[in-house]
Protein backbone atom coordinates (compact mmCIF):
# COMPACT_ATOMS: atom_id res chain seq x y z
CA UNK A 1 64.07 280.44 137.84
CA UNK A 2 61.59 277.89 137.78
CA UNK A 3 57.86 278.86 138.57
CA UNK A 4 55.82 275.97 139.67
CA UNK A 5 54.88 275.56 143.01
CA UNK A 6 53.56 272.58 145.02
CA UNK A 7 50.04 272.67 146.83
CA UNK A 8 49.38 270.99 149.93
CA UNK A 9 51.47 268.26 151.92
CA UNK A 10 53.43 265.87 149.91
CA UNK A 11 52.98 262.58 152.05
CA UNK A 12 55.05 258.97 151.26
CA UNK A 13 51.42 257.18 152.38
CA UNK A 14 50.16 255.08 149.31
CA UNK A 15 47.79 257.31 146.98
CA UNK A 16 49.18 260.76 147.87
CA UNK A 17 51.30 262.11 146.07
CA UNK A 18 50.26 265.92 146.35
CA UNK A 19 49.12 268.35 143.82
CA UNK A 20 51.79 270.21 141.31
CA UNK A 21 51.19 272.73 138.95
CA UNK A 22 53.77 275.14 136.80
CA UNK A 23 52.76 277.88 134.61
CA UNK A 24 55.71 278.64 131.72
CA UNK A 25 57.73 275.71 129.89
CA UNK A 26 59.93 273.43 131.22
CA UNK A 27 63.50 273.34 130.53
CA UNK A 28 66.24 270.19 130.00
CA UNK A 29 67.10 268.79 132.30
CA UNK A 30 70.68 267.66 133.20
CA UNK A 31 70.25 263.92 133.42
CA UNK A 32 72.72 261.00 132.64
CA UNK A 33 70.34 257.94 133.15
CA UNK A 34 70.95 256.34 129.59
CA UNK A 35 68.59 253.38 129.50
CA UNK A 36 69.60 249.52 128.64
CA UNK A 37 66.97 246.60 128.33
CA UNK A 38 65.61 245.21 131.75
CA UNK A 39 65.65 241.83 132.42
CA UNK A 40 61.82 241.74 134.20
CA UNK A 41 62.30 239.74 137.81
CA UNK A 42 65.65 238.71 136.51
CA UNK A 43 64.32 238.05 132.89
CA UNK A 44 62.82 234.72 131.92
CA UNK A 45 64.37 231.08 131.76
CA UNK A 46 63.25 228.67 129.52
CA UNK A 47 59.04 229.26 129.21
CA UNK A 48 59.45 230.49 132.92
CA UNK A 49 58.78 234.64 133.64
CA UNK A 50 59.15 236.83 136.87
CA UNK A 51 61.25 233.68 138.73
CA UNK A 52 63.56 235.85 140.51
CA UNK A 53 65.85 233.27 140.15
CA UNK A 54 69.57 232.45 140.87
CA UNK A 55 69.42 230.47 137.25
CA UNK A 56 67.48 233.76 135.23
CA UNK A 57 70.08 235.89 136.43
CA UNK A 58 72.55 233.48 135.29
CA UNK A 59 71.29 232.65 132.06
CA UNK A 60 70.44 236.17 131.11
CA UNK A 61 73.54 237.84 132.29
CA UNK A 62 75.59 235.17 130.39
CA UNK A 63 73.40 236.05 127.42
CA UNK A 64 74.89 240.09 127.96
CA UNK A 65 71.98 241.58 129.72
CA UNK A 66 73.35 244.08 132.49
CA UNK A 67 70.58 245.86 133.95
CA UNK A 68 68.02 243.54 135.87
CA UNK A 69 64.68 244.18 137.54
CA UNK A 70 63.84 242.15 140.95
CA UNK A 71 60.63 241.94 143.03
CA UNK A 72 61.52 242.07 147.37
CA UNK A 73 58.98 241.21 149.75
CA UNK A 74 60.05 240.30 153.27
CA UNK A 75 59.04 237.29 155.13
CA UNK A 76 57.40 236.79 158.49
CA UNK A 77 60.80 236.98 160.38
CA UNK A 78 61.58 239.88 158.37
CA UNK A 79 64.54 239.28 156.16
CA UNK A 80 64.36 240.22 152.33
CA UNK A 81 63.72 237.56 149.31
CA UNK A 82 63.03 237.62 145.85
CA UNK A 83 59.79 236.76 144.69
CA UNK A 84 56.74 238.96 143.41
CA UNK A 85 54.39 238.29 146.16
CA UNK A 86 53.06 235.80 148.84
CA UNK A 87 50.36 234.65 146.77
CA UNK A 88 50.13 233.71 143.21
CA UNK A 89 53.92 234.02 142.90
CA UNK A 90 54.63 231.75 145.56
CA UNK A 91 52.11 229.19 144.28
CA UNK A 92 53.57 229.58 141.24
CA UNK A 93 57.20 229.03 141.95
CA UNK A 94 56.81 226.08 144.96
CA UNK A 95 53.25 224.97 144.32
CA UNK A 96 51.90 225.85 147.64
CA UNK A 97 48.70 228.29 148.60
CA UNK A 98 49.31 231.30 149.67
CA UNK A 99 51.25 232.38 153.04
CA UNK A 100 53.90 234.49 154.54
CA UNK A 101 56.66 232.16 155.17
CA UNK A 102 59.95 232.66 157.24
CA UNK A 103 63.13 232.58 156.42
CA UNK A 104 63.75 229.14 157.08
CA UNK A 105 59.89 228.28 155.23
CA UNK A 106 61.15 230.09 152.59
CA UNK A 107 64.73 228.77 151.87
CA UNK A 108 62.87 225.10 152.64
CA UNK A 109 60.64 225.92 149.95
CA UNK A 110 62.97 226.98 147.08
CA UNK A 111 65.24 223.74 147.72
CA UNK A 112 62.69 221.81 146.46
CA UNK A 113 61.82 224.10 143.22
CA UNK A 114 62.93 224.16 139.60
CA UNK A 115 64.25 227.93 139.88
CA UNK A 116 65.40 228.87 143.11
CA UNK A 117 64.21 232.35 144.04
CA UNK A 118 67.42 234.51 146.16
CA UNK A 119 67.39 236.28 148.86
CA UNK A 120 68.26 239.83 148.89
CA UNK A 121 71.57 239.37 150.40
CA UNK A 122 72.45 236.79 147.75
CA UNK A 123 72.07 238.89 145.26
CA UNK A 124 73.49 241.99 146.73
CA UNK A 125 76.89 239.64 147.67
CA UNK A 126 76.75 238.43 143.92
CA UNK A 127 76.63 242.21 142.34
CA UNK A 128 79.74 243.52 144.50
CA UNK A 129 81.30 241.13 142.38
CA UNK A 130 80.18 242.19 139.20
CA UNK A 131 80.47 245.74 138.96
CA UNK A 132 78.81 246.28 135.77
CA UNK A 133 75.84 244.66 136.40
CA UNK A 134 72.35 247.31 137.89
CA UNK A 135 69.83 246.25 139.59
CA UNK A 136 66.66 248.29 139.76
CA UNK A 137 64.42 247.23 142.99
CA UNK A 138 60.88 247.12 142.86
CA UNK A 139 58.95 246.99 146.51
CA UNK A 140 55.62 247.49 145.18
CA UNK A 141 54.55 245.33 149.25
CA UNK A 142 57.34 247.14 151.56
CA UNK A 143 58.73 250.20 151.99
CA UNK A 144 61.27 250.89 149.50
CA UNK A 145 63.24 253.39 151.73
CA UNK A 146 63.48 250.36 154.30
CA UNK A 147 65.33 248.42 151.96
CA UNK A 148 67.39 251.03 150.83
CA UNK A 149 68.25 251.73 154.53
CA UNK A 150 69.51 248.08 154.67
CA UNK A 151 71.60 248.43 151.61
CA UNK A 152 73.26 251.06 152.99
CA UNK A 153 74.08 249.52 156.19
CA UNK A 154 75.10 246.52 154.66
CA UNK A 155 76.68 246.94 151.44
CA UNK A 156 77.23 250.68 150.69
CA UNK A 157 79.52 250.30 147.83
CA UNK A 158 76.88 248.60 145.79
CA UNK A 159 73.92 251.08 146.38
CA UNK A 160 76.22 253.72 145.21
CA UNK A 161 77.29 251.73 142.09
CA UNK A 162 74.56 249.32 141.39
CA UNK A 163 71.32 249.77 142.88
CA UNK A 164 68.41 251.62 140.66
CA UNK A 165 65.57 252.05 143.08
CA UNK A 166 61.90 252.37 141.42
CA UNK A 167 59.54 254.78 143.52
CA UNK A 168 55.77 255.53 142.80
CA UNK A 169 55.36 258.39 144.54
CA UNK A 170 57.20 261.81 143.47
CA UNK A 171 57.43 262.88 147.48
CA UNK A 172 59.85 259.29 147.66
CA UNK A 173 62.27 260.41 145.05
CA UNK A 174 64.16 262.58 147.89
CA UNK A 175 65.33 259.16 149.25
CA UNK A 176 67.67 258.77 145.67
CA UNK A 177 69.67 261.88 146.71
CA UNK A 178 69.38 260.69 150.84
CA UNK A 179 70.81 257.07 150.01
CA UNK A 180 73.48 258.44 147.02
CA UNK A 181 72.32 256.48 144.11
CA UNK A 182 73.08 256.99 141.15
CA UNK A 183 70.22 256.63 138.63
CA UNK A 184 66.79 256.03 140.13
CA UNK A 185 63.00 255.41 138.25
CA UNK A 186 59.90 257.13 139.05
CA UNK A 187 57.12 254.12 137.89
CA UNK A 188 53.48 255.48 137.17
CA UNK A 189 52.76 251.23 138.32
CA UNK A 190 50.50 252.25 141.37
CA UNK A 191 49.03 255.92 141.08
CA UNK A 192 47.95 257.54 137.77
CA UNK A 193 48.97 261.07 137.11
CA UNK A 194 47.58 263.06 133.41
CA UNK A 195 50.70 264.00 131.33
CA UNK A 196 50.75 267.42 132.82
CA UNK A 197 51.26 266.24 136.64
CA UNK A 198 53.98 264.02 135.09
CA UNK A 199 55.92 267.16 133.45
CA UNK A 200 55.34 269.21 136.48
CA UNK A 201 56.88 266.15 138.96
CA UNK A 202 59.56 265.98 136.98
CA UNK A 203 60.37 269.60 136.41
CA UNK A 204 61.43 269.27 140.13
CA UNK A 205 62.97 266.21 140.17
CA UNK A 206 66.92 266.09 140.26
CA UNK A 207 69.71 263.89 139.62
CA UNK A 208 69.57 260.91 137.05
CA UNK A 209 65.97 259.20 136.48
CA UNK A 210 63.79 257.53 133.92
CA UNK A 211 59.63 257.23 134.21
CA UNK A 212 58.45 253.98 133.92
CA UNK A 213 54.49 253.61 132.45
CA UNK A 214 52.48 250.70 131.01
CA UNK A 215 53.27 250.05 127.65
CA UNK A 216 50.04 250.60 126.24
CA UNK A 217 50.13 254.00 127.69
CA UNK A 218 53.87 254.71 126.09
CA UNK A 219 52.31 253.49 122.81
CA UNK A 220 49.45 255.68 122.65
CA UNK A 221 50.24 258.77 124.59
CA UNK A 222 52.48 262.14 123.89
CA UNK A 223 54.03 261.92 127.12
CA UNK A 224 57.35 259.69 126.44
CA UNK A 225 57.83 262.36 123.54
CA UNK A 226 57.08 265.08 126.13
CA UNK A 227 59.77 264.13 128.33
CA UNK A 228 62.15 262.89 125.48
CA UNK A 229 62.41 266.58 124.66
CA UNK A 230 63.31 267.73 128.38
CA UNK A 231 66.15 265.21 128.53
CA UNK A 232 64.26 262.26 130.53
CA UNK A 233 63.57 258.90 129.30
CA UNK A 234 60.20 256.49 129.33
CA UNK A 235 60.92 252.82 130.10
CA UNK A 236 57.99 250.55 129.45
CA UNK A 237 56.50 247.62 131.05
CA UNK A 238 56.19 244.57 130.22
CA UNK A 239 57.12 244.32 126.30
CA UNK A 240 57.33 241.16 125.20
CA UNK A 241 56.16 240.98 121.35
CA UNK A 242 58.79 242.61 118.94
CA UNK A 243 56.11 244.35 116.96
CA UNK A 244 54.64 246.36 120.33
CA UNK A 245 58.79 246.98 120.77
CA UNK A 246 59.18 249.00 117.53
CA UNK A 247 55.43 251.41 118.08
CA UNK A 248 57.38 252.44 121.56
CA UNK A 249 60.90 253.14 119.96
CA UNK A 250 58.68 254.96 117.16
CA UNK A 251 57.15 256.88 120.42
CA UNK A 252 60.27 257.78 121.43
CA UNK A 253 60.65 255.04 124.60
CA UNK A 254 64.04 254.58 125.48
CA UNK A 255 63.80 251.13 126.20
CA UNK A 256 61.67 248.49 128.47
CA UNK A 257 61.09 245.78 131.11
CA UNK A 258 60.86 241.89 129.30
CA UNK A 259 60.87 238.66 130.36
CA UNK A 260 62.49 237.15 126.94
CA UNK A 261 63.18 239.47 124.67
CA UNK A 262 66.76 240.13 126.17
């Protein structure tokens, strides 16, 4: 029987993610999530990165890539889109400062663009009808239960087959086994926790999950050897250089997040 125990109230607010601590070693864990390269906010198009774009996901699924990343924010009339954020992203893709558009703003917007960033439901109508394809969601600005609620109401036979959800706080990983996924990400992106916190989180973690980290961190810590040995793999993010690709496979990384090395 495991011997760790949790201290204090595990809360889904941004920046707590309670205390853990364990006292005897960890065992293997039963977990199935076997790791594939990530195509980072649908993977890059031509010198373009992060365009969360109907012609990235295109392009890189016709070059074989079957696992993609996407950013979802939600805009002022509150349905879900693809794009990183409000601000630089959105001057980025449609030249224009910085503003929560609607829906109608939004869709006016990406007419006029290069890449033309999709809405949730696009994609989400476009993976129930290619079942191979995962899609790991990152709501770094929203709630990521909110979306997964919507999912489910929505389009239940993809979250069950498709949908990866990333969450950065260990109290949110209870939503994986709520919603039914399948494989699901715990990302170190927004709160830092030592190596020991992340072996004790994880200890009490169950189903099929990776932990995501910085890549300089997977480079030039023990932990993605740490939890190779219990079973779990470390994705990286954002790898784009070949030569910082082989120091995390020498680190024992599974794999990682790129815009163009796909």
């Amino acid at each position: 029987m495991k011997n760790y125990f949790i201290i204090g109230i595990l809360l889904i607010t941004a920046g707590c993610g309670g205390f853990c601590v364990y006292d005897e070693p960890i065992p293997a864990v039963d977990n199935q999530f076997h790791p594939a390269r990530i195509a980072h906010g649908l993977g890059g198009i031509d010198d373009a990165t992060v365009t969360n774009s109907r012609q990235a996901l295109l392009h890189n699924y016709a070059a074989g890539i079957s696992v993609f990343e996407c950013d979802i924010n939600k805009t002022l009339d509150g349905h879900y889109v693809l794009i990183h954020d409000f601000e630089g992203a959105l001057l980025q893709s449609f030249g224009v400062q910085p503003f929560i558009p609607t829906l109608a703003e939004f869709l006016a917007l990406r007419s006029a663009a290069k890449y033309q960033n999709l809405t949730l439901d696009e994609i989400l109508i476009w993976l129930s009808m290619h079942y191979e394809v995962s899609l790991i969601l990152d709501c770094k600005n929203i709630n990521t239960e909110e979306v997964l609620r919507y999912i489910a109401e929505k389009y239940p036979a993809v979250l069950r087959r498709q949908i990866i959800p990333q969450f950065y706080f260990p109290a949110d990983v209870q939503f994986a086994e709520q919603y039914g996924v399948k494989y699901y990400i715990w990302s170190l992106y927004k709160k830092y926790f030592d190596d020991d916190e992340i072996i004790c989180w994880v200890s009490g973690f169950t189903g099929n999950f990776a932990v995501s980290m910085q890549a300089k961190r997977a480079m030039t810590s023990r932990i993605p050897c740490r939890l190779s040995t219990l079973n779990i793999p470390t994705l990286a993010f954002t790898v784009n250089d070949p030569a910082e690709a082989a120091r995390l496979t020498d680190n024992c990384v599974a794999d990682f997040y790129s815009d163009m090395l796909l």
